[in-house]
Protein backbone atom coordinates (compact mmCIF):
# COMPACT_ATOMS: atom_id res chain seq x y z
CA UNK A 1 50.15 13.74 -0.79
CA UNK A 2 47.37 14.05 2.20
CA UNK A 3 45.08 16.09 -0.58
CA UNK A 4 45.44 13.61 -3.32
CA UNK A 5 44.73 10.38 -0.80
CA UNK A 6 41.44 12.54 0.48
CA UNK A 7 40.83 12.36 -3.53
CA UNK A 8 41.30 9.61 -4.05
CA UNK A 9 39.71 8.09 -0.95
CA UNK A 10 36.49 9.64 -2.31
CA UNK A 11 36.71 8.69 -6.05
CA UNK A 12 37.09 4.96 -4.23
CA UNK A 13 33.97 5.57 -2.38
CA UNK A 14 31.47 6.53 -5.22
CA UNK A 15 32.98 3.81 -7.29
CA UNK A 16 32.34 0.91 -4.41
CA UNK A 17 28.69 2.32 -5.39
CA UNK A 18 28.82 1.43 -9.40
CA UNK A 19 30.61 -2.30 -8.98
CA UNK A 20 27.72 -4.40 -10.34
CA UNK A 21 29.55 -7.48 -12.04
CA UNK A 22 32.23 -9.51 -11.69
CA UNK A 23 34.49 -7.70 -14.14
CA UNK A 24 34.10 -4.34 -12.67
CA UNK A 25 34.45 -5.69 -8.95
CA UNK A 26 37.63 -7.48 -10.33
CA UNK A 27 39.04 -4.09 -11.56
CA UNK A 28 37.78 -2.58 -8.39
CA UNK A 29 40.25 -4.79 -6.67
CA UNK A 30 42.92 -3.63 -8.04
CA UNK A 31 42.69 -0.18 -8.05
CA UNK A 32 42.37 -0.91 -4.12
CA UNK A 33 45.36 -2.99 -3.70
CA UNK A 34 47.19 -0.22 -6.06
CA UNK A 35 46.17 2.45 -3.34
CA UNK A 36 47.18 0.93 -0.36
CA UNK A 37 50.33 -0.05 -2.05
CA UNK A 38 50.91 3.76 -2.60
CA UNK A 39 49.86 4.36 1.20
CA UNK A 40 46.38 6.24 -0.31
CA UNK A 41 44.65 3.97 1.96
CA UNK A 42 45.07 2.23 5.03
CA UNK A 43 44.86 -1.66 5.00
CA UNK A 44 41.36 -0.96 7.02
CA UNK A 45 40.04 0.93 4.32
CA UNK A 46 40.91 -1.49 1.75
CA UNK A 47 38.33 -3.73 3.39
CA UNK A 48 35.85 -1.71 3.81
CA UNK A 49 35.62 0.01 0.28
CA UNK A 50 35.70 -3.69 -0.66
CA UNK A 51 32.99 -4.63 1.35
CA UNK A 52 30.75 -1.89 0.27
CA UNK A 53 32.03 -2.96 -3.66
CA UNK A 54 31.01 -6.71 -3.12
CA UNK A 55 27.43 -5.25 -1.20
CA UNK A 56 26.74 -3.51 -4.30
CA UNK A 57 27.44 -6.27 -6.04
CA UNK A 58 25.08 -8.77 -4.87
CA UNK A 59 22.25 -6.16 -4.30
CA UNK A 60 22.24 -6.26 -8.52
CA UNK A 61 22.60 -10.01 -8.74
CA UNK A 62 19.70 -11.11 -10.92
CA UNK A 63 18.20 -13.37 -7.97
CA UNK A 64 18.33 -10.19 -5.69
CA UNK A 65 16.77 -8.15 -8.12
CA UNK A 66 13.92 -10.79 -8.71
CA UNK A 67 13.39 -11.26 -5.00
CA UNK A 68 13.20 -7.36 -4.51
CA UNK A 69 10.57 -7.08 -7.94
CA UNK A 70 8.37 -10.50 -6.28
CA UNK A 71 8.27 -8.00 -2.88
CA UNK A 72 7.33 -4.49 -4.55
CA UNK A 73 4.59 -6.67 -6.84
CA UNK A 74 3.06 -8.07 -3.85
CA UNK A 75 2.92 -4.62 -1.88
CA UNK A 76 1.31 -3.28 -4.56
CA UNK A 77 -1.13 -6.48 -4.38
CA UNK A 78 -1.84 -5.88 -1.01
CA UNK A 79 -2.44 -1.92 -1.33
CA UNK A 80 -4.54 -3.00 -3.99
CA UNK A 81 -6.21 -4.85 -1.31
CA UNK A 82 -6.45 -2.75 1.53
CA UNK A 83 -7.98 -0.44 -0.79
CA UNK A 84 -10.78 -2.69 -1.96
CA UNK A 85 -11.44 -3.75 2.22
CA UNK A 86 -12.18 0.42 2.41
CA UNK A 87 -14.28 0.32 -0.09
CA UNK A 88 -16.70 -2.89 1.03
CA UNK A 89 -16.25 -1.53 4.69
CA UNK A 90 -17.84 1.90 3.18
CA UNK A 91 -20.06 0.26 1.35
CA UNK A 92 -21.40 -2.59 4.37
CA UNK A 93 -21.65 0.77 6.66
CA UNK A 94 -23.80 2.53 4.18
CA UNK A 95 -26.24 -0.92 3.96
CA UNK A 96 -26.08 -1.31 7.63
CA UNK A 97 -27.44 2.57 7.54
CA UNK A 98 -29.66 1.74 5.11
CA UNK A 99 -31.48 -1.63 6.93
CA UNK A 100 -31.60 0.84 9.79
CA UNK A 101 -33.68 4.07 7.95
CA UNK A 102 -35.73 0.78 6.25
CA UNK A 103 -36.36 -0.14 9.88
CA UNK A 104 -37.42 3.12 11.61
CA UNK A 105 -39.98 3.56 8.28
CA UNK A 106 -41.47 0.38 8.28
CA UNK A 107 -41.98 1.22 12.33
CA UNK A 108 -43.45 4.71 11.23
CA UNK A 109 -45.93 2.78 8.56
CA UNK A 110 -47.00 0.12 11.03
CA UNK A 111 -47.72 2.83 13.64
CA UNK A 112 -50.09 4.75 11.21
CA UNK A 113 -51.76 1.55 10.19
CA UNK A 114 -52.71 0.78 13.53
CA UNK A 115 -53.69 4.56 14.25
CA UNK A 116 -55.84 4.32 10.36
CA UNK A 117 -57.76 1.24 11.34
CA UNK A 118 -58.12 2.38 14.54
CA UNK A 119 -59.58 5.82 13.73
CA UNK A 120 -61.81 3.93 10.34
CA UNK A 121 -62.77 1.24 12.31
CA UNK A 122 -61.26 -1.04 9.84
CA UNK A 123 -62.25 0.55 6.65
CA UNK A 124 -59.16 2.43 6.51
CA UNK A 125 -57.36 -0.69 4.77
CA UNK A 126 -57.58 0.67 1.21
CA UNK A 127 -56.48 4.01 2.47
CA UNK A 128 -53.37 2.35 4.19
CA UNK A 129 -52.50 0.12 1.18
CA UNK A 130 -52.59 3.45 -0.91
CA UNK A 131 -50.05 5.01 1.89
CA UNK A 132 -47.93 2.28 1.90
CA UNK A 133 -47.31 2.07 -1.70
CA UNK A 134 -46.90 5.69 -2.17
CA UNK A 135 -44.51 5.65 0.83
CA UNK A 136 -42.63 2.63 -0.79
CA UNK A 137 -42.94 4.65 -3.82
CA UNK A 138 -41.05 8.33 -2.46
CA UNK A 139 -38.54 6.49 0.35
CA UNK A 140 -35.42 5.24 -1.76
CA UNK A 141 -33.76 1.98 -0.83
CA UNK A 142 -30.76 2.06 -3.20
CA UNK A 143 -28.02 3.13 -0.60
């Protein structure tokens, strides 16, 4: 007797887990009230193998399901999201990089302008036109 009620007990477990409608919950009842009237189960356990049948139950009704679907559909969304915030916040810190090599070579280009028309006394313009294009020309601006 003990042995089959441990079976039994168990085979009332995993089905709590597979009531998803109203028909199978119904016939889940049933079976429950038929094993606590053969003293399988205690009047406690009834209840709670019930419960567990009518949780199952309304985690598959179709509103449930739709709410869960609407949830997983906007975590994706905001993955999605996060995702493309890593990317701009790569690509702003590789700019910001950028503006600051444009910076220290536009310093470097003024300096030998100064130090050109200083040494040519001024003639040196076409010479540091010449460098600055050709500087332009090799330093690459596209990151």
């Amino acid at each position: 007797q003990e042995a089959a009620s441990h079976h039994i007990q168990r085979g009332l477990f995993r089905t709590s887990e597979t009531c998803s409608c109203s028909d199978s919950i119904s016939c889940f009842k049933l079976i429950l009230e038929k094993a606590e009237s053969d003293n399988h189960i205690q009047r406690i356990d009834f209840h709670r193998y019930d419960n567990r049948a009518e949780v199952n139950r309304m985690g598959s009704a179709p509103f449930i399901v739709n709410v869960i679907d609407a949830v997983q559909s906007n975590t994706a969304r905001i993955e999605g999201l996060e995702a493309n915030l890593e990317a701009i916040d790569v690509s702003l810190n590789s700019i910001k990089e950028g503006i600051k090599r444009q910076m220290k070579i536009e310093a470097t280009v003024g300096f030998l302008c100064a130090a050109l028309n200083a040494i040519s006394f001024g003639v040196g313009g076409s010479i540091l036109d010449a460098t600055i294009n050709a500087l332009g020309s090799i330093v690459d601006y596209s990151d």
